[in-house]
Protein backbone atom coordinates (compact mmCIF):
# COMPACT_ATOMS: atom_id res chain seq x y z
CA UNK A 1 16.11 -3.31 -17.10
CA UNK A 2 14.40 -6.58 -15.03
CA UNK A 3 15.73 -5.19 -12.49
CA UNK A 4 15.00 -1.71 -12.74
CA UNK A 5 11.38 -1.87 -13.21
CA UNK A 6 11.40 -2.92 -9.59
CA UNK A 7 13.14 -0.65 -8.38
CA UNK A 8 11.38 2.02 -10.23
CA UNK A 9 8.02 0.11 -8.76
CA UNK A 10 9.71 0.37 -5.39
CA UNK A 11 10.60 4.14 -5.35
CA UNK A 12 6.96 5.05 -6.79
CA UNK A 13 5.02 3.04 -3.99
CA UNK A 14 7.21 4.94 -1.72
CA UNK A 15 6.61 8.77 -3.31
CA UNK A 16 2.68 7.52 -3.14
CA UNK A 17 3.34 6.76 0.76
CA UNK A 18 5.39 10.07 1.40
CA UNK A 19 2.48 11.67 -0.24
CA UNK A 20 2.05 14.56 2.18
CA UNK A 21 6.01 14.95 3.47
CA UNK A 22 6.46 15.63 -0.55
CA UNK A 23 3.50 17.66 -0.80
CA UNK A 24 2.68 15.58 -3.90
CA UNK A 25 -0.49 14.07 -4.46
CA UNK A 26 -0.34 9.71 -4.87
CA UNK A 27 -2.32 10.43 -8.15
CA UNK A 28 0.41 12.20 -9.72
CA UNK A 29 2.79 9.38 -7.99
CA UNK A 30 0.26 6.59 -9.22
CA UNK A 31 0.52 7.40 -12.72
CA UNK A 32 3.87 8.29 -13.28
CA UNK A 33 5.12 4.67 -11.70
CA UNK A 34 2.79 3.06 -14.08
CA UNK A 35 3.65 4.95 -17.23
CA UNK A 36 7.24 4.61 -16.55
CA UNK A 37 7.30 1.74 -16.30
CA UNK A 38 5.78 0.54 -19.45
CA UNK A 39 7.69 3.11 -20.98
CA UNK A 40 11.01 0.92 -19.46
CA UNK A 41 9.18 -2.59 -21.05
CA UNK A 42 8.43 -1.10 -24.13
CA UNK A 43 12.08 0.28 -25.24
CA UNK A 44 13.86 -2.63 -23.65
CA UNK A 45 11.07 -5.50 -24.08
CA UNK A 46 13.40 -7.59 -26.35
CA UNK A 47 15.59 -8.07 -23.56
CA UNK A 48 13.67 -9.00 -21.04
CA UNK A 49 11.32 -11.14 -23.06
CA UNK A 50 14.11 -13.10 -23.73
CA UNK A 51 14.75 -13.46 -20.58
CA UNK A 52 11.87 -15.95 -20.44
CA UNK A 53 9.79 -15.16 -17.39
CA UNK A 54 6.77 -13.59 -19.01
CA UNK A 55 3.84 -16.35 -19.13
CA UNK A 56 2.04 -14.46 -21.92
CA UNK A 57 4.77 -14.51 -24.08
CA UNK A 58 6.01 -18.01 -23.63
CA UNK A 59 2.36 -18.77 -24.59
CA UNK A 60 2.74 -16.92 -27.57
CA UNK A 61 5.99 -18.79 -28.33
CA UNK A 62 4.92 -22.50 -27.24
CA UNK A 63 1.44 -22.67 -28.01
CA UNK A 64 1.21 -22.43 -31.52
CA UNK A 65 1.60 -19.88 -34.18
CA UNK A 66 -2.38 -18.84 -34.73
CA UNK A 67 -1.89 -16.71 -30.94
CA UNK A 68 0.99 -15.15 -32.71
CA UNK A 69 -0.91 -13.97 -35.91
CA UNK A 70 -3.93 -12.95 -34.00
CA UNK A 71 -1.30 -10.23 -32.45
CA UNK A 72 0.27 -9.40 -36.06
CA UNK A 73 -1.65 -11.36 -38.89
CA UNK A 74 1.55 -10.39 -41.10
CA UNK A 75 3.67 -13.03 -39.85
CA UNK A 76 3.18 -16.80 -41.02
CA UNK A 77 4.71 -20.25 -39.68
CA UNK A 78 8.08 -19.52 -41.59
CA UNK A 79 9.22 -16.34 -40.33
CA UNK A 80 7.86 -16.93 -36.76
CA UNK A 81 10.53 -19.91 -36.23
CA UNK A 82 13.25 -17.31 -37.75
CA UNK A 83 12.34 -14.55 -35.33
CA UNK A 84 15.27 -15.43 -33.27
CA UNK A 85 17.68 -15.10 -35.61
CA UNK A 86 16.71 -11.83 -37.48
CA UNK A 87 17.35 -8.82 -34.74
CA UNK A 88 14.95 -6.57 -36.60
CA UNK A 89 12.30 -9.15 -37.04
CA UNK A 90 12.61 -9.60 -33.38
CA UNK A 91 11.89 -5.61 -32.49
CA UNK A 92 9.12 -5.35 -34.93
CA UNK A 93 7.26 -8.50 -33.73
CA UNK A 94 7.94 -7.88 -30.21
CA UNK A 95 6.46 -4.12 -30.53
CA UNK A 96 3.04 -5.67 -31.58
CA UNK A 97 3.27 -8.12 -28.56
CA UNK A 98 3.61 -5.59 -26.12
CA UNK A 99 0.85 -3.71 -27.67
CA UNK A 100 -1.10 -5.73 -27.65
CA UNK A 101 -0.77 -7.34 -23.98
CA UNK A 102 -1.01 -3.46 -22.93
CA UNK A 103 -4.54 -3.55 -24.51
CA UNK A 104 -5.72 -6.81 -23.13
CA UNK A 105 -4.08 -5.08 -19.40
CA UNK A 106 -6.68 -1.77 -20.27
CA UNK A 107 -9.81 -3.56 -21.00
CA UNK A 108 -9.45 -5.32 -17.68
CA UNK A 109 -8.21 -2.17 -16.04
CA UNK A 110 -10.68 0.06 -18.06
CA UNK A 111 -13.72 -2.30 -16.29
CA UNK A 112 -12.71 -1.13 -12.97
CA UNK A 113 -12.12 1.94 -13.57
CA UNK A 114 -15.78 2.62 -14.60
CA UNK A 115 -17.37 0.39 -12.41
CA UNK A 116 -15.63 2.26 -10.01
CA UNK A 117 -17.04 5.79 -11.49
CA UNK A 118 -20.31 4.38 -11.57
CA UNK A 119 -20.65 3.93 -7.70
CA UNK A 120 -19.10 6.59 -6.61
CA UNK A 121 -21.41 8.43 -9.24
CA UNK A 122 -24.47 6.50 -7.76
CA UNK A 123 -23.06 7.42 -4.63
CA UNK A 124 -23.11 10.76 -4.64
CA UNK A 125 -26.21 11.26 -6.04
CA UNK A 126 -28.01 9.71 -3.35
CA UNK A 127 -25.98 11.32 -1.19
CA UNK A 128 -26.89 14.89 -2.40
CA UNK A 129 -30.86 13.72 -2.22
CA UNK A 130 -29.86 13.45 1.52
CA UNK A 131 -30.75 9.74 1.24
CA UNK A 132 -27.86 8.41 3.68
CA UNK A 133 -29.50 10.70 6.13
CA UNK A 134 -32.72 8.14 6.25
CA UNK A 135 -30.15 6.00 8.03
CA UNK A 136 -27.83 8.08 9.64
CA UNK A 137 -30.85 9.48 11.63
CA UNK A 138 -31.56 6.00 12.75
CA UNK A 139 -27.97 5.66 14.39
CA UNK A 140 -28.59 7.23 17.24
CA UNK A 141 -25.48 6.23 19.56
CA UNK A 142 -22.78 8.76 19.40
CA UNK A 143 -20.78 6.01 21.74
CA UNK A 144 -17.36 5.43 19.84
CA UNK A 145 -17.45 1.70 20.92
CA UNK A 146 -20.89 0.59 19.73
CA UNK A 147 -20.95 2.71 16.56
CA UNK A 148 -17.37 0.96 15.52
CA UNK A 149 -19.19 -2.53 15.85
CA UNK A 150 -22.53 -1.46 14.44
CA UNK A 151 -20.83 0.04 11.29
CA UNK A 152 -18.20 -3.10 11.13
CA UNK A 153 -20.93 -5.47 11.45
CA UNK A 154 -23.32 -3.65 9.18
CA UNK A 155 -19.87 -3.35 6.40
CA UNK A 156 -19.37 -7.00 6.68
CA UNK A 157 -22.56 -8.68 5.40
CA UNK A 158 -22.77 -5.64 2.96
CA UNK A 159 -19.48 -6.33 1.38
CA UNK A 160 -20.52 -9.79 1.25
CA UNK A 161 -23.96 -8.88 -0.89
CA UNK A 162 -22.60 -5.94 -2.73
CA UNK A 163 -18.61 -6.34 -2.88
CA UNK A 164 -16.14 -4.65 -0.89
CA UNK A 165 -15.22 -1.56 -3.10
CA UNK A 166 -18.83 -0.52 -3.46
CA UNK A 167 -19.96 -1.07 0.51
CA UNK A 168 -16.51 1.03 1.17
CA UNK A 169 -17.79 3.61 -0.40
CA UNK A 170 -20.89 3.82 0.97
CA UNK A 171 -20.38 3.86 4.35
CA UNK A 172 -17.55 6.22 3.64
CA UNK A 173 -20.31 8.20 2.36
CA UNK A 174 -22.02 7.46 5.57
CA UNK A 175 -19.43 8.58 7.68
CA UNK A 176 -19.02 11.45 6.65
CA UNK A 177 -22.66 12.35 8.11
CA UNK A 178 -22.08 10.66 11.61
CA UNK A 179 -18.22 11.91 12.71
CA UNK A 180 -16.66 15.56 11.77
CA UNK A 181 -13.27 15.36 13.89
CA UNK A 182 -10.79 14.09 10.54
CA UNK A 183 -8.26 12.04 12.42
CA UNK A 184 -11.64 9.82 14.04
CA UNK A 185 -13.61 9.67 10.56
CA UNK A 186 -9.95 8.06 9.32
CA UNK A 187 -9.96 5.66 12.13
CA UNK A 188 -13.55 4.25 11.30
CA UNK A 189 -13.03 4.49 7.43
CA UNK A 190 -10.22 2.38 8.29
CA UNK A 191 -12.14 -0.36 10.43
CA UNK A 192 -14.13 0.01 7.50
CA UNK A 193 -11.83 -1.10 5.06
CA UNK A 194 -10.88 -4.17 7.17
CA UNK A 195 -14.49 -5.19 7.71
CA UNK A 196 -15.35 -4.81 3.88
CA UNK A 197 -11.97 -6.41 2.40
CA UNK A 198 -13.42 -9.51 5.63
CA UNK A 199 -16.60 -9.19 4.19
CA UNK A 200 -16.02 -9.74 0.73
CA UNK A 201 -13.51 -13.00 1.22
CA UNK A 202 -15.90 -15.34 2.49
CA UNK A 203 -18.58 -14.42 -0.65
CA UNK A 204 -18.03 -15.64 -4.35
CA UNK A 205 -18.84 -12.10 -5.27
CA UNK A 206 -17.66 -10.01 -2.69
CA UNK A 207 -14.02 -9.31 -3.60
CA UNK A 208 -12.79 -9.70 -7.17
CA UNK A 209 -10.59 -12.32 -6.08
CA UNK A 210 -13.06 -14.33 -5.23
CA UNK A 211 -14.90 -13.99 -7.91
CA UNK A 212 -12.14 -14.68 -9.93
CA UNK A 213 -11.61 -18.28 -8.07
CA UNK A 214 -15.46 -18.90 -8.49
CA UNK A 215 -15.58 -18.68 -12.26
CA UNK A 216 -12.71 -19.89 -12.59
CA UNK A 217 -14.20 -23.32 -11.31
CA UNK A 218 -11.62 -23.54 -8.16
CA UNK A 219 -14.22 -23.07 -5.49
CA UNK A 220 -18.22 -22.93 -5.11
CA UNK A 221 -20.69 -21.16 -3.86
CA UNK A 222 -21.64 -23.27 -0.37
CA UNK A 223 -18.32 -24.19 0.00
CA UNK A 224 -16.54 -20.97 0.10
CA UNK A 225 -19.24 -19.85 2.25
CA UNK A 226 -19.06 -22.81 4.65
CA UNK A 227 -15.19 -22.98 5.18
CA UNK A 228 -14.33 -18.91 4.94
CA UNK A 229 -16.98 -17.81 6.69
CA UNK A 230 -15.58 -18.02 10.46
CA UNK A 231 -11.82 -17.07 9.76
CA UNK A 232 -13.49 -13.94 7.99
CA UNK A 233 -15.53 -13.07 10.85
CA UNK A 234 -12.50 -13.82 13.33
CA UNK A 235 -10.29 -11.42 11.31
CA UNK A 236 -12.86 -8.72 12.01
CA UNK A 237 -13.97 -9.65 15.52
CA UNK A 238 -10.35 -9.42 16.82
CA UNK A 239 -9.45 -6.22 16.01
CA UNK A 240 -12.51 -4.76 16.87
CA UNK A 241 -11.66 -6.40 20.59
CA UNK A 242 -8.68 -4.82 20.52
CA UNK A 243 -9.81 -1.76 19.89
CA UNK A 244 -12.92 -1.90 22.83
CA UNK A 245 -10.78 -1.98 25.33
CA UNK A 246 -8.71 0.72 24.23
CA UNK A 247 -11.19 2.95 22.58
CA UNK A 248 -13.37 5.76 25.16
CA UNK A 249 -15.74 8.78 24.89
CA UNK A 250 -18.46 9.94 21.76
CA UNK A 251 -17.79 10.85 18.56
CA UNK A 252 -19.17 14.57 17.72
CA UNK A 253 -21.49 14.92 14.81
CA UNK A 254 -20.78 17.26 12.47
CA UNK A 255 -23.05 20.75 11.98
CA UNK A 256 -24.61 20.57 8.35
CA UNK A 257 -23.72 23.85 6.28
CA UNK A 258 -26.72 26.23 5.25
CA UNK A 259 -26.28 24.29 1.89
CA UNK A 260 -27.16 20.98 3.48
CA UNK A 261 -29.70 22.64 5.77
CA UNK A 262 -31.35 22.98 2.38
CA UNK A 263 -34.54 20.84 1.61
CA UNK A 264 -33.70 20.80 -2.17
CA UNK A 265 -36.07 17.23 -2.09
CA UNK A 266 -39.38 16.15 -0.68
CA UNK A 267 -39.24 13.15 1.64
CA UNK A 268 -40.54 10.71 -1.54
CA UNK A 269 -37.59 11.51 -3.48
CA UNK A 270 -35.27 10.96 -0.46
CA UNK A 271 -36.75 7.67 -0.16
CA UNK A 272 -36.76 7.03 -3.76
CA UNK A 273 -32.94 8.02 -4.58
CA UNK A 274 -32.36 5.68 -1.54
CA UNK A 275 -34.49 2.66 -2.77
CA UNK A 276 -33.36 2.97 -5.98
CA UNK A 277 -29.03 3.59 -5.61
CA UNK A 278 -29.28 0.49 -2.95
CA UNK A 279 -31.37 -1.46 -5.46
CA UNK A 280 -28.93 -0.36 -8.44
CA UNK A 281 -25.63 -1.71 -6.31
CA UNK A 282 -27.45 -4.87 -5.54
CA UNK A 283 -28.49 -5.43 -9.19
CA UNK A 284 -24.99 -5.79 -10.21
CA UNK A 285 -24.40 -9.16 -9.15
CA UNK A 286 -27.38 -10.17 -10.48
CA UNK A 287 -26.66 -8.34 -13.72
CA UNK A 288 -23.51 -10.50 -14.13
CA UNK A 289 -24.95 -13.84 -12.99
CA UNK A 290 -27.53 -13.75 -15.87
CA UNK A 291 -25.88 -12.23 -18.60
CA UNK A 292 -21.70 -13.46 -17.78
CA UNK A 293 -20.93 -10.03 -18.82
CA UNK A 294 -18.64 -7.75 -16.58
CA UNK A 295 -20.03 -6.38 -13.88
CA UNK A 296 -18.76 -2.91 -15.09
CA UNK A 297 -21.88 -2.90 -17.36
CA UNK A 298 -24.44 -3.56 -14.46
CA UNK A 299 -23.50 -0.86 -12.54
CA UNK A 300 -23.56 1.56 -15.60
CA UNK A 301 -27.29 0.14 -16.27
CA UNK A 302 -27.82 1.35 -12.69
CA UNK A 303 -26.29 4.56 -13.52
CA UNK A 304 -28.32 5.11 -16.27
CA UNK A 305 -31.65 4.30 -14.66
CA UNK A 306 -30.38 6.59 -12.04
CA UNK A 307 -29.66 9.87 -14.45
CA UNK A 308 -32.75 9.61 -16.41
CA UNK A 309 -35.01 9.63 -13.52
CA UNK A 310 -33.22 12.46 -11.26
CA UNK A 311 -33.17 14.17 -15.06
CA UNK A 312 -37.30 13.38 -15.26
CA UNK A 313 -38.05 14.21 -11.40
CA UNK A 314 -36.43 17.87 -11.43
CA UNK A 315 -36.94 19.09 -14.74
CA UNK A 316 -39.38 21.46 -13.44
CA UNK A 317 -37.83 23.07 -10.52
CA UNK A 318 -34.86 25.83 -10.65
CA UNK A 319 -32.09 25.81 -13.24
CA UNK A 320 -29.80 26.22 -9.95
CA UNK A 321 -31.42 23.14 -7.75
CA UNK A 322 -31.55 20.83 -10.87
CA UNK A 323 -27.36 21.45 -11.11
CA UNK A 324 -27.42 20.05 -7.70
CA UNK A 325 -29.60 17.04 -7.98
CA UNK A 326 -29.15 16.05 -11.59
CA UNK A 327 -26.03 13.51 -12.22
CA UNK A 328 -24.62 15.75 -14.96
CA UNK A 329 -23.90 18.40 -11.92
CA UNK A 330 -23.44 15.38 -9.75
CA UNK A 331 -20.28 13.98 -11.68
CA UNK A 332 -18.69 17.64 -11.25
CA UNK A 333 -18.10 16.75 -7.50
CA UNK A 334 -16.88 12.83 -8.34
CA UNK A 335 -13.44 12.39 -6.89
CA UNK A 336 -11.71 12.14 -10.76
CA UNK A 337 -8.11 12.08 -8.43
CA UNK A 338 -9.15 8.90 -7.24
CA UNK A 339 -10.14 7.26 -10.80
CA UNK A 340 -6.29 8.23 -12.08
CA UNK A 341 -4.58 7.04 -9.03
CA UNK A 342 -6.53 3.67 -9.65
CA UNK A 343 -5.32 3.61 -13.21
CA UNK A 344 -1.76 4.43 -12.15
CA UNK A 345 -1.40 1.65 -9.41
CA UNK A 346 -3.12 -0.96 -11.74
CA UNK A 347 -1.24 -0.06 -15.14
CA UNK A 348 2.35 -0.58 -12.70
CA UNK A 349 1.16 -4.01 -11.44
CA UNK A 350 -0.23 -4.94 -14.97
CA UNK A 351 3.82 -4.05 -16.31
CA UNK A 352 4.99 -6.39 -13.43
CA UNK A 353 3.00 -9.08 -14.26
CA UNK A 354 3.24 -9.02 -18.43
CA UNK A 355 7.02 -8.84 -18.02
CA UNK A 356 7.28 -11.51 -15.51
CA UNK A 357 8.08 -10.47 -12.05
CA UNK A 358 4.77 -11.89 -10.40
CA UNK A 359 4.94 -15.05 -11.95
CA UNK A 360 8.68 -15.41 -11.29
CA UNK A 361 7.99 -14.71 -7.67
CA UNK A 362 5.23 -17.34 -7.32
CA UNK A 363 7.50 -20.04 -8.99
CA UNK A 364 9.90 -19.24 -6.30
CA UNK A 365 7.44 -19.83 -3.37
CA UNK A 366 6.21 -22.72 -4.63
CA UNK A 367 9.71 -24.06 -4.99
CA UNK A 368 11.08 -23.03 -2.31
CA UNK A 369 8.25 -23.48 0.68
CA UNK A 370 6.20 -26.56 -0.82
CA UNK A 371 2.87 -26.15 1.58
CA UNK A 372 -0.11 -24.16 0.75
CA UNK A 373 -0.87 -22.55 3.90
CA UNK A 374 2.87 -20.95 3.94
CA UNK A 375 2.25 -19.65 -0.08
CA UNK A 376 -1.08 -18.07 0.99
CA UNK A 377 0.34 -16.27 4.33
CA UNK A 378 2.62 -14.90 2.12
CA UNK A 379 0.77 -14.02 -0.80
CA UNK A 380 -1.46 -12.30 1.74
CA UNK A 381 1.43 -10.29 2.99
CA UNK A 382 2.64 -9.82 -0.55
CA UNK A 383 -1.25 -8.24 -1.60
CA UNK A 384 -0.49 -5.59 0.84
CA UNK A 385 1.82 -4.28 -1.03
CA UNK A 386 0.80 -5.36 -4.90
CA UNK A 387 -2.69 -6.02 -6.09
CA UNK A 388 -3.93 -9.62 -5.46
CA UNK A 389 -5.71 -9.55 -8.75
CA UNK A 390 -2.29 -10.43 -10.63
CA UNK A 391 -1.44 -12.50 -7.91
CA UNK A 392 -4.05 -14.66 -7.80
CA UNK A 393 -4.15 -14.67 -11.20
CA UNK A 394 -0.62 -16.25 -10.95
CA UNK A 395 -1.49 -18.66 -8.61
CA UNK A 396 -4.20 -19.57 -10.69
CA UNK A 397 -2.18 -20.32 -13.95
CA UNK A 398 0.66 -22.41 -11.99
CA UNK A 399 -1.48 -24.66 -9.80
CA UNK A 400 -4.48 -26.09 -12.14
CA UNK A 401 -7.26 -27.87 -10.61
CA UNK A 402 -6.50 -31.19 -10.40
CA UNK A 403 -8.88 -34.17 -10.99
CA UNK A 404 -10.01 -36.21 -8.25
CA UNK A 405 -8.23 -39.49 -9.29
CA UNK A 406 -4.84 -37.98 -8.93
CA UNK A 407 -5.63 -36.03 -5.70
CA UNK A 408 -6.32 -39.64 -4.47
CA UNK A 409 -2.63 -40.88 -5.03
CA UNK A 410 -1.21 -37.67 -4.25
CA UNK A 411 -1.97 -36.38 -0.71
CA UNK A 412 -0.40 -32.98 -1.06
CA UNK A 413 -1.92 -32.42 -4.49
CA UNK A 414 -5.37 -32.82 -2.84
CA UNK A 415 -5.72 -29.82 -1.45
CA UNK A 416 -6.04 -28.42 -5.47
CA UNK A 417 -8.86 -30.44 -6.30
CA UNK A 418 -12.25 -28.07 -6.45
CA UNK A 419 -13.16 -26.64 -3.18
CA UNK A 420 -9.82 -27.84 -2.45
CA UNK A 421 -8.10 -25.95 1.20
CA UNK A 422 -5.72 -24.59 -1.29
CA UNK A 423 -8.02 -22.72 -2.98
CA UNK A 424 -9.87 -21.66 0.07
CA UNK A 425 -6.89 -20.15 2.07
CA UNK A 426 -6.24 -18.13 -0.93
CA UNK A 427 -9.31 -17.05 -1.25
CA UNK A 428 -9.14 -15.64 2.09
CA UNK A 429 -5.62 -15.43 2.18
CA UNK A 430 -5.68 -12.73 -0.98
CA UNK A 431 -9.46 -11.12 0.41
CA UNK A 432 -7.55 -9.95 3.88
CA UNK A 433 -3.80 -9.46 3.80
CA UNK A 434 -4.29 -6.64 1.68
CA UNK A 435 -5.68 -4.92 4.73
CA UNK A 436 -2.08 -4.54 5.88
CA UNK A 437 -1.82 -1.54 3.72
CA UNK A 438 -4.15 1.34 2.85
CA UNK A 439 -2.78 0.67 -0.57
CA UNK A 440 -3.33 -3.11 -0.62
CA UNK A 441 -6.93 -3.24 -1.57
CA UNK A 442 -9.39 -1.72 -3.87
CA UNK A 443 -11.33 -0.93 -0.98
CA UNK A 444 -8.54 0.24 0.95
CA UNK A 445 -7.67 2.61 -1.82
CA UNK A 446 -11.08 3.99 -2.23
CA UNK A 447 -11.01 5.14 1.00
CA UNK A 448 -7.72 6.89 0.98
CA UNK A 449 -8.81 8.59 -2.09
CA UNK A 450 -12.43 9.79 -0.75
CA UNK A 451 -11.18 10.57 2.64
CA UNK A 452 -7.59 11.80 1.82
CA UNK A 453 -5.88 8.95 4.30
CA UNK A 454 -2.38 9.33 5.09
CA UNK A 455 -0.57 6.32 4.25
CA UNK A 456 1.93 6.40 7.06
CA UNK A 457 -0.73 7.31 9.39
CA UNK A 458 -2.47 4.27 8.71
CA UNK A 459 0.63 2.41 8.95
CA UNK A 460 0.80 3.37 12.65
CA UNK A 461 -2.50 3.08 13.21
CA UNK A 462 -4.01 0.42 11.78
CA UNK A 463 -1.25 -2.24 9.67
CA UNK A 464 -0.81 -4.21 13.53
CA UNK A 465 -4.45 -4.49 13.90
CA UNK A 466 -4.98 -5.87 10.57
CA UNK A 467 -2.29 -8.20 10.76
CA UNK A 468 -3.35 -9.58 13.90
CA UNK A 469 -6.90 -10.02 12.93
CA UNK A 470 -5.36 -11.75 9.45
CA UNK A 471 -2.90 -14.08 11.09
CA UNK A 472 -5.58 -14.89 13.82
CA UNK A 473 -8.40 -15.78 10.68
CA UNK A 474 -5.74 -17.96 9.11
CA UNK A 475 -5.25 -19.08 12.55
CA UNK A 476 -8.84 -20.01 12.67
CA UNK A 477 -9.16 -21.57 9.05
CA UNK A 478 -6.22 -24.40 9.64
CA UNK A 479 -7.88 -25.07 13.20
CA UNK A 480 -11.04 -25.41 11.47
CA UNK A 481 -10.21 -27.86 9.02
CA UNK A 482 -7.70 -30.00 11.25
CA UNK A 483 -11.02 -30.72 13.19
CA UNK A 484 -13.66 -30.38 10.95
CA UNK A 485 -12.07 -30.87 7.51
């Protein structure tokens, strides 16, 4: 059943990549992979616990017996150390530990999710106040060329103050005001992606990786900045070189409906709505540096503030216009498709990594390779294809931070110390190679969900530019610190 949870893993990535040859939609795909397969861990989780490659549970086993009776208070000392020899004491207890490491996996899951729904709510109500057009009007170039590098420039600091799943979708947002042919809006939603997921690597809260790694205590906040800064920016510049010299003509802007022809809002409230959903999406960083609660909550602060003013600044115009500009009419046009392919994608990685196949894998790479910049290339590669969350989670748990009087006796162990280049590859390392994929990032897979991306298209497309502009960043970062380091 190890074995078949992979392939089951396997066969639903591909059914969410064959989405339009099977006429199914990746939502459908998403959650049936991830149900599945807890459905396979649950009825067979005896087995493959014993097996002995899930960290959680060899925690559980090792650590001490309180973990244990926090899962199921019933058991004491005695019967804990005769689990293994009473078959039904095994099933029962084992139940309540998968249970339970499926609820710890949906809080964590259950924070994105809604963090998620917040800014694309947030969004989308600025959006309908016309505010994106306050800046849209101000791009002026139709010129495919320069718009690519204004956008990718403008995406990369963004992602870097905001994070790269929010700035993704709101220049996705954006886009959809400056380009109407499909197949070109894909193409710069695309760029997009790879300047955002850029973007957010070299900033301790611009890619949940990163942020991961900063409270962690693995890297801070100059340092990550000073060293990641210039293979991030080389990872975007050299695609978007590519693409210059191949790239010709104007993009055609598209003609508004009657709808949108519509001045449902005075020019104040334009501004306003703008002001205020930039000013909300900023204020979650903040929001988490000062209280250390999840960011999830910040954004639903903004949210609120957000609803009870559009609810306040409408509530005397017409029943039909307040629908339109009110978030309760709002969330009626949120992309809820998007939300459940999330939760599919991230409850089949979560299954992976509680039953061990993550953490098996990184053993084996660190066994078998032995030098940190070939682990990061490949758990780059690797977050194309599952989420770098659990990965660098893994990472995290088998390579502690080591003190500075060992990393003086130990050359190779140096590079773990705080700050260490270890640390810093993977940072940037986990922040880019998901760009491979449409499906590798959180960014990435906001975009294929808002602007219905093809995943084989972007395969064609786009995978060779973003895995030149990653291998030419890490390129840039072990250059950098052979002469600067």
């Amino acid at each position: 059943m190890f074995l078949l949870m992979v392939v089951i893993f396997i066969l639903g990535y591909t059914m969410i990549a064959l989405e339009h040859p099977l006429n199914l939609d990746k939502a459908a795909s998403a959650l049936l992979t991830g149900t599945i397969l807890w459905g396979l861990y649950a009825l067979n989780a005896t087995g493959i616990l014993e097996l002995g490659y899930s960290p959680a549970w060899e925690s559980v086993k090792n650590v001490s017996h309180d973990i244990f009776q926090y899962i199921q208070p019933a058991i004491d000392g005695a019967r804990f150390d005769k689990l293994w020899d009473d078959q039904a004491e095994i099933s029962h207890s084992v139940t309540h530990f998968v249970q339970h490491d499926l609820n710890h996996h949906l809080i964590e899951i259950a924070q994105i999710l809604f963090f998620l729904l917040g800014a694309m709510t947030i969004v989308e109500t600025v959006d309908q106040h016309q505010g994106f057009k306050l800046i849209t009007d101000r791009i002026k170039t139709t010129n495919k060329v320069k718009l690519l590098w204004i956008l990718s420039v403008l995406t990369f600091f963004m992602s870097a103050t905001l994070d790269n799943l929010t700035t993704t979708i709101v220049l996705v947002a954006l886009l959809r005001k400056l380009i109407e042919d499909k197949k070109e809006r894909w193409f710069f939603a695309s760029m997009v992606v790879l300047a955002a997921n850029a973007g957010g690597a070299w900033s301790p809260i611009g890619d949940v990786t990163t942020i991961m790694l900063w409270i962690g205590g693995q890297v801070t906040t100059v340092n990550i900045i000073s060293y990641v800064f210039f293979p991030s920016l080389v990872t975007m510049i050299v695609p978007l070189v590519i693409v210059s010299f191949t790239m010709k003509g104007n993009v055609q802007r598209p003609v508004l409906e009657n709808g949108e022809n519509q001045e449902f809002t005075t020019a104040f409230e334009r501004k306003l709505l703008l002001i205020m959903g930039v000013g909300a999406l900023l204020f979650v960083p903040v929001f988490k540096t000062v209280t250390h609660l999840p960011p999830m909550l910040g954004m639903l602060f903004g949210l609120g503030v957000i609803w009870a003013t559009t609810e306040v600044m409408h509530r005397k115009k017409p029943l039909e216009d307040r629908r339109k500009l009110t978030v309760i009419g709002i969330l009626r046009k949120v992309d809820t498709a998007t939300i459940f392919f999330f939760m599919g994608i991230l409850l089949a990685v979560a299954a992976l990594q509680s039953a061990g196949h993550l953490d098996l894998l990184s053993k084996y790479l660190d066994e078998k390779l032995h030098n940190i910049y070939a682990i990061n290339l490949i758990i780059g590669v690797l977050s194309a294809i599952v989420d770098n969350v659990p990965l660098v989670a893994g990472a995290m748990g088998m390579y502690p931070v080591v003190e500075a009087e060992q990393a003086m006796t130990d050359a190779y162990m140096a590079h773990y110390v705080v700050d260490g280049q270890f640390w810093q590859f993977l940072a940037y390392c986990a922040g880019t190679g998901g760009s491979i994929l449409i499906i590798g990032s959180a960014a990435g897979v906001a975009a294929m969900g808002l602007e219905k991306i093809d995943f084989i298209w972007y395969m064609k497309k786009i995978s060779i530019l973003a895995l030149i502009g990653y291998l030419a960043g890490a390129g840039a970062y072990i250059l950098q610190m052979q002469f600067f380091g």
